[in-house]
N, C-alpha and C. Protein backbone atom coordinates (compact mmCIF):
# COMPACT_ATOMS: atom_id res chain seq x y z
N UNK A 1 134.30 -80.44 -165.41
CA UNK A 1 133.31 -79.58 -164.82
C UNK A 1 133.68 -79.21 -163.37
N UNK A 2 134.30 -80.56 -162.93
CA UNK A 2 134.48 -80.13 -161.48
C UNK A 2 135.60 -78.97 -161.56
N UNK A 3 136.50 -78.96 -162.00
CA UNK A 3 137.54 -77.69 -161.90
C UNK A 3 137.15 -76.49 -162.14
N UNK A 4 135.84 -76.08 -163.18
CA UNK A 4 135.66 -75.26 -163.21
C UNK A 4 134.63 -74.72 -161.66
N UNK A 5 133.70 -75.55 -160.86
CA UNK A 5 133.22 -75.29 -159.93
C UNK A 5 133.92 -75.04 -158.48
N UNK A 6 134.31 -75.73 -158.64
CA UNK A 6 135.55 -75.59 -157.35
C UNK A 6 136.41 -74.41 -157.00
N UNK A 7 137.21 -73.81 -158.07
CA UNK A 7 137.57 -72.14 -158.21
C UNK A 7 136.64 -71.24 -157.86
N UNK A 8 134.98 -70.84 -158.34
CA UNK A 8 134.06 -70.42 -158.43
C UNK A 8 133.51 -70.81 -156.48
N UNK A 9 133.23 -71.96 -156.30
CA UNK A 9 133.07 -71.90 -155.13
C UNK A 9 133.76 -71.71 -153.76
N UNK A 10 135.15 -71.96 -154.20
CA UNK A 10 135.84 -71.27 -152.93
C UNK A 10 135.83 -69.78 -153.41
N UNK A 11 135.77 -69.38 -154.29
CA UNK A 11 135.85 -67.73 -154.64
C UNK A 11 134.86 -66.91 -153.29
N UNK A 12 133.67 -68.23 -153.38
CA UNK A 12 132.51 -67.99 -153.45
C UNK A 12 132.37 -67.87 -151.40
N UNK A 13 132.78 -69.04 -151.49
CA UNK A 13 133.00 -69.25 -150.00
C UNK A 13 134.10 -67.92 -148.83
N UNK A 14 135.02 -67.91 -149.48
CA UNK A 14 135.85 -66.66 -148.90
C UNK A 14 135.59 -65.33 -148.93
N UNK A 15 134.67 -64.64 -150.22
CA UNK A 15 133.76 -64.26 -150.04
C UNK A 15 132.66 -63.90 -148.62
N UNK A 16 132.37 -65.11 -148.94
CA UNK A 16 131.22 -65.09 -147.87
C UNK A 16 131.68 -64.92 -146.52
N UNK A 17 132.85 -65.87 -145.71
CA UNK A 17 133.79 -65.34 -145.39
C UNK A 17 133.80 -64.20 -144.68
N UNK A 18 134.74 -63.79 -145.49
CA UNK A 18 135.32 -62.08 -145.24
C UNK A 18 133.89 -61.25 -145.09
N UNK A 19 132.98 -61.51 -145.55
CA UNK A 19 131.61 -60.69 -144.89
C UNK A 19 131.08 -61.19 -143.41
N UNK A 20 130.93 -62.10 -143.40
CA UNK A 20 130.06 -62.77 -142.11
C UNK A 20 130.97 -62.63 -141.26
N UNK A 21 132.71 -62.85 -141.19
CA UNK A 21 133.43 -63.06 -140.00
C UNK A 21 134.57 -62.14 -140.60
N UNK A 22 134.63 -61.28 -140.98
CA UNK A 22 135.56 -59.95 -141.19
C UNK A 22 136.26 -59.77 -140.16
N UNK A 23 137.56 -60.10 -140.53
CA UNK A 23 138.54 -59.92 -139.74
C UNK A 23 139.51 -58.64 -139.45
N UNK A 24 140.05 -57.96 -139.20
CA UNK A 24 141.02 -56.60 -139.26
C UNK A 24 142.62 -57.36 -138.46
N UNK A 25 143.83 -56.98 -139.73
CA UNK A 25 144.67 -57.65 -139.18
C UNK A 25 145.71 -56.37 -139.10
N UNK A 26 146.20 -56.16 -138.24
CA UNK A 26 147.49 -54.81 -138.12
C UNK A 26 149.01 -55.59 -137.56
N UNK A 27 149.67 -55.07 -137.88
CA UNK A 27 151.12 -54.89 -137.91
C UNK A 27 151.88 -53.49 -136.99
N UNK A 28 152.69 -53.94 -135.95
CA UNK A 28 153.30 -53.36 -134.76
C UNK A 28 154.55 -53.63 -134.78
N UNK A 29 155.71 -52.66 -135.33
CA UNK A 29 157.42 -53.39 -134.92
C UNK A 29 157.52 -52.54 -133.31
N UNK A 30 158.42 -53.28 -133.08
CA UNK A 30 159.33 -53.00 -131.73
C UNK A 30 160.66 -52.26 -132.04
N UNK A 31 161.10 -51.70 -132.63
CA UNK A 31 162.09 -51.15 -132.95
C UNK A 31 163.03 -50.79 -132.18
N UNK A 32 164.54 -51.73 -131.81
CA UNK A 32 164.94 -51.42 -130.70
C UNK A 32 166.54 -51.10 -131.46
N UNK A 33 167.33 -50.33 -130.99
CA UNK A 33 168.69 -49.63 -131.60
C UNK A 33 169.61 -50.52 -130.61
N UNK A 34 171.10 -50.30 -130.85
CA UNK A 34 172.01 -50.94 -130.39
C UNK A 34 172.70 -50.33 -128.90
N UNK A 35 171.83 -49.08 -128.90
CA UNK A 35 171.92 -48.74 -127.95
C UNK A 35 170.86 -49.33 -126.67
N UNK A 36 169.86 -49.78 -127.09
CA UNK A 36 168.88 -50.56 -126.41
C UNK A 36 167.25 -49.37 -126.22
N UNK A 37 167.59 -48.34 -127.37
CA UNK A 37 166.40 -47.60 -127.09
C UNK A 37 164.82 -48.27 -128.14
N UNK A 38 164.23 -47.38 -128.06
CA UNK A 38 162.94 -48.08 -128.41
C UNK A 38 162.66 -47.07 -129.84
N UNK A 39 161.90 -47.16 -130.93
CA UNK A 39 161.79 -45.91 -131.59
C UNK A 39 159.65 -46.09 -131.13
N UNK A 40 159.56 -44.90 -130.79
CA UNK A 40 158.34 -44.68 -130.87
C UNK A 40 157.34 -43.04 -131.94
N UNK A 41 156.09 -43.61 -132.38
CA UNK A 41 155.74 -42.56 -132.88
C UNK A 41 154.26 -41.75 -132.12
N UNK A 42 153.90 -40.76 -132.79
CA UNK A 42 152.77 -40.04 -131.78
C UNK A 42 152.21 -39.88 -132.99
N UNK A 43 151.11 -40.23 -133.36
CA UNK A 43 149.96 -39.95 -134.46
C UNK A 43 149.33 -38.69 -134.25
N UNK A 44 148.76 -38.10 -135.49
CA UNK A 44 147.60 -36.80 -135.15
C UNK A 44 146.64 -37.18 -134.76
N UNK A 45 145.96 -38.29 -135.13
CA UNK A 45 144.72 -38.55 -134.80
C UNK A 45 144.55 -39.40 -133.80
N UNK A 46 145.50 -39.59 -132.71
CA UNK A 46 145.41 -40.43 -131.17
C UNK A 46 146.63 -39.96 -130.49
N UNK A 47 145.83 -39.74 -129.40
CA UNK A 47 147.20 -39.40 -128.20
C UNK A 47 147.59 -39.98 -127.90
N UNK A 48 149.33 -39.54 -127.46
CA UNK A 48 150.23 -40.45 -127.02
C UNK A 48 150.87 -41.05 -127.90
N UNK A 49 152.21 -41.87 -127.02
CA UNK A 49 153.03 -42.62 -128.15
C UNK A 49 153.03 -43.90 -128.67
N UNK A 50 152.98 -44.08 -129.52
CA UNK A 50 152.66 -45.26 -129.82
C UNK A 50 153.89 -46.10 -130.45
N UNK A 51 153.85 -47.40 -130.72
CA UNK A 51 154.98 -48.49 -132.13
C UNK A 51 154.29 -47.79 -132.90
N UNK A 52 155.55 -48.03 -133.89
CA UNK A 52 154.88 -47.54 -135.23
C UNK A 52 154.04 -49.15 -135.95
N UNK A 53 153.58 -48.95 -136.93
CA UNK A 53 152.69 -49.85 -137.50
C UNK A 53 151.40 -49.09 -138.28
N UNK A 54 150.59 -50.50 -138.27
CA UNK A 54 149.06 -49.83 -138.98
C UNK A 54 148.57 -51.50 -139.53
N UNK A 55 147.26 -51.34 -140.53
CA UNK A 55 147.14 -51.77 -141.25
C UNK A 55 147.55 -52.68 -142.34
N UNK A 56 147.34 -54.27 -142.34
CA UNK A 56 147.83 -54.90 -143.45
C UNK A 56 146.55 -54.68 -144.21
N UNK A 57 147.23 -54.99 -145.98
CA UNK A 57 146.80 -54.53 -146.84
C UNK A 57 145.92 -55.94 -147.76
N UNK A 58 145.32 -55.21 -148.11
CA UNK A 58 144.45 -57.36 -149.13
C UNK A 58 145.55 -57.46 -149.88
N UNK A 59 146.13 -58.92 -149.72
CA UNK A 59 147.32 -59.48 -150.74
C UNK A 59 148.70 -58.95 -149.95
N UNK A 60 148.44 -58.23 -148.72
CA UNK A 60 150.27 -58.34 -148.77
C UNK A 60 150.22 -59.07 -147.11
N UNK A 61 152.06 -59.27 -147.06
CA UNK A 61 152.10 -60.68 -146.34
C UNK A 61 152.57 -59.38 -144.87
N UNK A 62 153.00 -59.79 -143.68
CA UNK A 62 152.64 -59.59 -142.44
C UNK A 62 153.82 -58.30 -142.35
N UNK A 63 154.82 -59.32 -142.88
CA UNK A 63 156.44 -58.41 -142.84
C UNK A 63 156.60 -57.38 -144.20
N UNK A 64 155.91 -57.76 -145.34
CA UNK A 64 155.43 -56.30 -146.39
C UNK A 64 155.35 -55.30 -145.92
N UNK A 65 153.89 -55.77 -144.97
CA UNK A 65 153.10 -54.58 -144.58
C UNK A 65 153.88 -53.63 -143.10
N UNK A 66 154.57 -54.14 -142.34
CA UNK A 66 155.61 -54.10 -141.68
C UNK A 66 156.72 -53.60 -142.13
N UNK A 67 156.96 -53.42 -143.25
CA UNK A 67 158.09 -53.00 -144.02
C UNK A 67 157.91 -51.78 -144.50
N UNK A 68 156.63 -51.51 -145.00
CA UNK A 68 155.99 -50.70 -145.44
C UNK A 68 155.33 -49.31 -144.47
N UNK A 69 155.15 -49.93 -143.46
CA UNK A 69 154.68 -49.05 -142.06
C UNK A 69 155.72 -48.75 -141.84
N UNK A 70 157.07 -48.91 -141.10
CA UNK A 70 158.47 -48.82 -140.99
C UNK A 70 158.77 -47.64 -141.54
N UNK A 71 158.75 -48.05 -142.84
CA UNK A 71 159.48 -46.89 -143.77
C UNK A 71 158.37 -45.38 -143.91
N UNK A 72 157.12 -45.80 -144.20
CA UNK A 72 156.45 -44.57 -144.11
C UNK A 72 156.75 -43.38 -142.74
N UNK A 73 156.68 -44.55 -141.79
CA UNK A 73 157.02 -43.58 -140.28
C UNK A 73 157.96 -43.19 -139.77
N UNK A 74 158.81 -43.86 -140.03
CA UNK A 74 160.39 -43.60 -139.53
C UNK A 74 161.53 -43.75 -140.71
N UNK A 75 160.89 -43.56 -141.80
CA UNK A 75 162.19 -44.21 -142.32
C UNK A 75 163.54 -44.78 -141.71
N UNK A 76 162.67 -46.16 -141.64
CA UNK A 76 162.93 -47.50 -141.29
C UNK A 76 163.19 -48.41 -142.12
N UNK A 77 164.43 -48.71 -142.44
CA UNK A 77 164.49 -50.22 -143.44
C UNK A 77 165.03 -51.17 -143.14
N UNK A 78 164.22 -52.36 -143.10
CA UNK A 78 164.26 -53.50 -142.93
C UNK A 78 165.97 -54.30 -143.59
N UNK A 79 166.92 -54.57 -142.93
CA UNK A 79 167.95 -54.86 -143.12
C UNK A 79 168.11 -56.29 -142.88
N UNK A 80 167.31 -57.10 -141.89
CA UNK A 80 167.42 -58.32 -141.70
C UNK A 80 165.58 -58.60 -141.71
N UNK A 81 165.48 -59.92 -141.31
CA UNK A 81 164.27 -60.21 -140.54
C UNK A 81 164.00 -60.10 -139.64
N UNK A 82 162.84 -59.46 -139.21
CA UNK A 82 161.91 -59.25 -137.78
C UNK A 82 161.85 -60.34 -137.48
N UNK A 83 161.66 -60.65 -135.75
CA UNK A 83 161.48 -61.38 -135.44
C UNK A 83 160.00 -61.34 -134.89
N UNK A 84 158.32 -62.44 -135.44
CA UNK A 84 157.70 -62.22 -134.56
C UNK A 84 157.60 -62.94 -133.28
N UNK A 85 157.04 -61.93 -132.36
CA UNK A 85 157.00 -62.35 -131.16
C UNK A 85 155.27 -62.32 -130.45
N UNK A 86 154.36 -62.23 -131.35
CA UNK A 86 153.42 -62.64 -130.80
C UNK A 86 151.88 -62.13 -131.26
N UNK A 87 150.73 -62.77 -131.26
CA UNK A 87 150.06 -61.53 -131.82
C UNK A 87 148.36 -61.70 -130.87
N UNK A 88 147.92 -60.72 -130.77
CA UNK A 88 147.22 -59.89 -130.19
C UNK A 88 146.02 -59.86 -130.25
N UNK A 89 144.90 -59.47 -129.51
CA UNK A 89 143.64 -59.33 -129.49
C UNK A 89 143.40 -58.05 -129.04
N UNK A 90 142.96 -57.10 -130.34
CA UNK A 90 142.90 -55.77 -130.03
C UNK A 90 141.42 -55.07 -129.94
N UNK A 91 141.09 -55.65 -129.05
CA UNK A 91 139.33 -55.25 -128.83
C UNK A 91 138.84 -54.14 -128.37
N UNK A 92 139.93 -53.27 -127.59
CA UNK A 92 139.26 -52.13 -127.97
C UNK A 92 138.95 -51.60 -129.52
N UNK A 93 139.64 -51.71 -130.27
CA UNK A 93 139.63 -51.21 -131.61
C UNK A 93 138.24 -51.45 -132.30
N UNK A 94 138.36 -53.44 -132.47
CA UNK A 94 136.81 -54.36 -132.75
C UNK A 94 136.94 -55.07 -132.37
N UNK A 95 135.96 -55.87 -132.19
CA UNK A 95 135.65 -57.70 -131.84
C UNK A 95 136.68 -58.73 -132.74
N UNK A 96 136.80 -57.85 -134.23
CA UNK A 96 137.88 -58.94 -134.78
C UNK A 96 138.99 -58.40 -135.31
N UNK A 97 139.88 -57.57 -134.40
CA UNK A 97 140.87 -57.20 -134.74
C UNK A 97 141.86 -57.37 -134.00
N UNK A 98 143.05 -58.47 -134.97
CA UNK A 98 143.89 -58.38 -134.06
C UNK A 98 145.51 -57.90 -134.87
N UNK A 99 146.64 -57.94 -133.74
CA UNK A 99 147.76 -57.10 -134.24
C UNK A 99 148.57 -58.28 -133.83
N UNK A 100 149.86 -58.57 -134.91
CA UNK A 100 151.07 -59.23 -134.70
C UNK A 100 152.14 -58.21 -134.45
N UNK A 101 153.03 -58.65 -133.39
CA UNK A 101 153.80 -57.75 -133.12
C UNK A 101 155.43 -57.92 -133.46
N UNK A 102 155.95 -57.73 -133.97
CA UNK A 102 157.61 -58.17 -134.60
C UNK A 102 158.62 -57.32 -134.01
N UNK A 103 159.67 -57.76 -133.36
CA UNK A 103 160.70 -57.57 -133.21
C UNK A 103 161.60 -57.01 -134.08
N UNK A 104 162.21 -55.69 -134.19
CA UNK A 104 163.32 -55.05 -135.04
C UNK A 104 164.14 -55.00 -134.57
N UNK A 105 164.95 -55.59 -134.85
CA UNK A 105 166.54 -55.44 -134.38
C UNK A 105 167.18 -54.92 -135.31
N UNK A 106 167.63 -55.56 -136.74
CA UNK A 106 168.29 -55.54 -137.94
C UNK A 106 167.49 -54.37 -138.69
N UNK A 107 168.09 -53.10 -138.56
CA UNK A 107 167.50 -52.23 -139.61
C UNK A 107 168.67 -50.62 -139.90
N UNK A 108 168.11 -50.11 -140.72
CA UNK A 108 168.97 -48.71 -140.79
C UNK A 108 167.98 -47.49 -140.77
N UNK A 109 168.13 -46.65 -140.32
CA UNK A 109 167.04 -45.01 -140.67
C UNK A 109 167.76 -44.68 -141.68
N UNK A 110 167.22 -44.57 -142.57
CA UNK A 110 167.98 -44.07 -143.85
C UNK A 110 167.95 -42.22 -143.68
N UNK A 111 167.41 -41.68 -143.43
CA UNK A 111 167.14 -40.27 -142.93
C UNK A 111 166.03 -39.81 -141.13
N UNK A 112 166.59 -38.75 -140.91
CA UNK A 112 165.56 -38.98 -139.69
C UNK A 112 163.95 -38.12 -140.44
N UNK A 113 162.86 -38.58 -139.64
CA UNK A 113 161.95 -38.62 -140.66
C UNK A 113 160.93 -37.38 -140.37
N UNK A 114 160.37 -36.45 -141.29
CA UNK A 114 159.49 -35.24 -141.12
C UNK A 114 158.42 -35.77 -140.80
N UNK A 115 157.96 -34.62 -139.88
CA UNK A 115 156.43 -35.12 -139.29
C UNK A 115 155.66 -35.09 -140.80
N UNK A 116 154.68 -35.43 -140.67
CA UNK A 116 153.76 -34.93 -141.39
C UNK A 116 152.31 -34.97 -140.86
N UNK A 117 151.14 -35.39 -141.59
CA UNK A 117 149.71 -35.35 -141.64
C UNK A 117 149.30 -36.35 -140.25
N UNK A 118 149.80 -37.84 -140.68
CA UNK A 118 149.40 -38.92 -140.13
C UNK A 118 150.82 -38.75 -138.55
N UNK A 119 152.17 -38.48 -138.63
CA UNK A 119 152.85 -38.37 -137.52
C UNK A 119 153.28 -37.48 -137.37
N UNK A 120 153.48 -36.48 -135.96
CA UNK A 120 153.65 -35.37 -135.76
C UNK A 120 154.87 -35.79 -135.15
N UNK A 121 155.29 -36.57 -133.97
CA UNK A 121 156.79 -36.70 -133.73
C UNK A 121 156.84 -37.90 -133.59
N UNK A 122 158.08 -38.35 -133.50
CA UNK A 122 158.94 -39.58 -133.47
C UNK A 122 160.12 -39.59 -132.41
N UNK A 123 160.91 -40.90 -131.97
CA UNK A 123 161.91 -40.77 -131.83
C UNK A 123 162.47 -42.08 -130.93
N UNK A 124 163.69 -42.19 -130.86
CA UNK A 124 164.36 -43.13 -130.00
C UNK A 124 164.45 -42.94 -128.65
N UNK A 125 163.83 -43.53 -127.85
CA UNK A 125 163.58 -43.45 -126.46
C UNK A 125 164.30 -44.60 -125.62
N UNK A 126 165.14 -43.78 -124.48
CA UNK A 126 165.24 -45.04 -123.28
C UNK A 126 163.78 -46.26 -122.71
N UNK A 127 164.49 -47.13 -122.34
CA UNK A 127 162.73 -47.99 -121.76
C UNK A 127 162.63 -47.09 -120.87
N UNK A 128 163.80 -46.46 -119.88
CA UNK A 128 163.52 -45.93 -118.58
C UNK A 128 163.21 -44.67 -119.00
N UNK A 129 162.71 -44.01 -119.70
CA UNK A 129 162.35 -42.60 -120.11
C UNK A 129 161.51 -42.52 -121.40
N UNK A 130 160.60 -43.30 -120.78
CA UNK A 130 160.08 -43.19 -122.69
C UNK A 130 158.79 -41.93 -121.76
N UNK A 131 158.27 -41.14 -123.09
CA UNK A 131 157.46 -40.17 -122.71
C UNK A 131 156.36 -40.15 -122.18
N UNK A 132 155.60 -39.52 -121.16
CA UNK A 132 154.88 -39.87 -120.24
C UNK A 132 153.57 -40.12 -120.53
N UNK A 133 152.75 -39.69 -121.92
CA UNK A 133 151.89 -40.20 -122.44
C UNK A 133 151.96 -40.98 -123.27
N UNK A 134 153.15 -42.45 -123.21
CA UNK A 134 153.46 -43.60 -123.94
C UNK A 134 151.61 -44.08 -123.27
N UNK A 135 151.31 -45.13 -124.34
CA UNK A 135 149.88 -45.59 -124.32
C UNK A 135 150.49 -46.39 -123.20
N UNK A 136 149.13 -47.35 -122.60
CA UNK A 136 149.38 -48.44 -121.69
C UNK A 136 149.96 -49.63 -122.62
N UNK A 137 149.30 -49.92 -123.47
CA UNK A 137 149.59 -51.06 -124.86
C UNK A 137 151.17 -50.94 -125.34
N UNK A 138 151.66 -49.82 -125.71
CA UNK A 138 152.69 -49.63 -126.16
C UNK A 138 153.97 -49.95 -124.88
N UNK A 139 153.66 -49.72 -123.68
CA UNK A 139 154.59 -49.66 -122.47
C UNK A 139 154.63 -51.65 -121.98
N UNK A 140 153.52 -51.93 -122.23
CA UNK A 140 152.95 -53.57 -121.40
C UNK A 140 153.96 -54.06 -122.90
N UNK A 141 154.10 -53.84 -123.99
CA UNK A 141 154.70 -54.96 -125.11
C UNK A 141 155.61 -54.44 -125.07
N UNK A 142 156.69 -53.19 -124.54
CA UNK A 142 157.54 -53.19 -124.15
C UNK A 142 158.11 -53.91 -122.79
N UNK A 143 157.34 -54.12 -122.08
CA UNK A 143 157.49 -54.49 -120.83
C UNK A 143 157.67 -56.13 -121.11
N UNK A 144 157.31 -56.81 -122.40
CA UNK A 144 157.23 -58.13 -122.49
C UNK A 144 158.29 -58.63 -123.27
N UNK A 145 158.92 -57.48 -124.25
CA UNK A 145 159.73 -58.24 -125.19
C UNK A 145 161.26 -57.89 -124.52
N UNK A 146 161.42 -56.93 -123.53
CA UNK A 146 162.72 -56.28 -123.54
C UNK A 146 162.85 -56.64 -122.25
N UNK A 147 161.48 -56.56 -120.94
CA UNK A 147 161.57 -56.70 -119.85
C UNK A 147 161.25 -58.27 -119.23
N UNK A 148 161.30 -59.32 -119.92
CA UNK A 148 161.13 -60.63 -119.90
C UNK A 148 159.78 -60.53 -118.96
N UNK A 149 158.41 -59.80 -119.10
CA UNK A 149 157.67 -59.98 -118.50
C UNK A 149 156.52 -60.83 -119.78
N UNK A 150 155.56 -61.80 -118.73
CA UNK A 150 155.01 -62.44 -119.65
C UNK A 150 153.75 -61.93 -120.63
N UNK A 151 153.73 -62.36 -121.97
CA UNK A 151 153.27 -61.93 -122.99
C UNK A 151 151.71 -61.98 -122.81
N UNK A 152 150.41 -60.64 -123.16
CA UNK A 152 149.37 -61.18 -122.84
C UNK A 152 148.76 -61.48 -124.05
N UNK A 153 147.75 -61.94 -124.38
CA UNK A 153 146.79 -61.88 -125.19
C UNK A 153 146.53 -60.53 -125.65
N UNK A 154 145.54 -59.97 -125.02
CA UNK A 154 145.31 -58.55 -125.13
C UNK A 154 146.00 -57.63 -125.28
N UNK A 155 145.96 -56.90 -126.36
CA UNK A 155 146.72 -55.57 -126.81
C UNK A 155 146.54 -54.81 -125.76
C-alpha cells in the first residue's frame, strides 16, 4: 500500500510545489570565439543586445535547453561542454526567476544565421566594441567572465 501512496503523494506534493513557489528558470551562453569576441543577439521584442538564451523547458536539463537556444539563435553547436559559471537572480523579470549562465568556448556556427520573428540581428563583437545599446546585464556578465571582475548575484 505504501508504494502505491508515496508516488501519488510526492506527485502530489510537487504539484503543490510548482503552484505555491513557481519558479522560472532561463539559460544564458557567453559565447566567446578564438578570436576573443563575444556573439551577441538583439530580440524584436526588447531593446538592445543581449546573450543569446531563453527559457528552460519542463523535463529538459540546463545544457539541452542551452543547446537548444544556441542553435535556434545563432546557429550554434555545442561541440564540447559549457562551462557553468554561475547563476542569477533575475528580478527584474519576477520574484522567482532566475538565469544560469554558461560559458561557450567549444562550439561551431554551422551557417551564419537569418534574422527572423524572435531575432532581428546577431553577431560577433569585440568586448571593446560591443554595440552601444548592449543591455547593462549583458555588459556586467561580460565584465565578470572575460574581465576577471567579481560575479554578482543579480542579473
Amino acid at each position: 500500500m505504501r508504494r502505491l501512496i508515496t508516488p501519488a503523494a510526492r506527485r502530489f506534493l510537487h504539484l503543490y510545489w510548482r503552484v505555491s513557489r513557481g519558479l522560472t528558470l532561463g539559460v544564458r551562453g557567453l559565447v566567446s570565439d578564438a578570436r576573443g569576441r563575444v556573439f551577441l543577439v538583439q530580440h524584436s521584442y526588447i531593446p538592445g543586445w543581449h546573450l543569446p538564451g531563453g527559457g528552460v523547458e519542463p523535463g529538459e536539463t540546463l545544457v539541452a535547453a542551452l543547446a537548444r537556444e544556441l542553435r535556434e539563435e545563432g546557429n550554434i553547436e555545442l561541440i564540447g561542454p559549457p562551462e557553468l559559471f554561475g547563476v542569477y537572480w533575475n528580478r527584474r523579470i519576477a520574484w522567482r526567476d532566475h538565469v544560469a549562465l554558461y560559458v561557450v568556448r567549444s562550439f561551431r556556427q554551422t551557417a551564419p544565421p537569418q534574422p527572423n520573428r524572435e531575432i532581428i540581428a546577431h553577431g560577433f563583437f569585440a568586448v571593446d566594441a560591443l554595440p552601444q545599446d548592449t543591455s547593462r546585464a549583458t555588459r556586467a556578465r561580460i565584465a565578470e567572465v572575460l574581465g576577471g571582475h567579481a560575479a554578482a548575484e543579480i542579473w
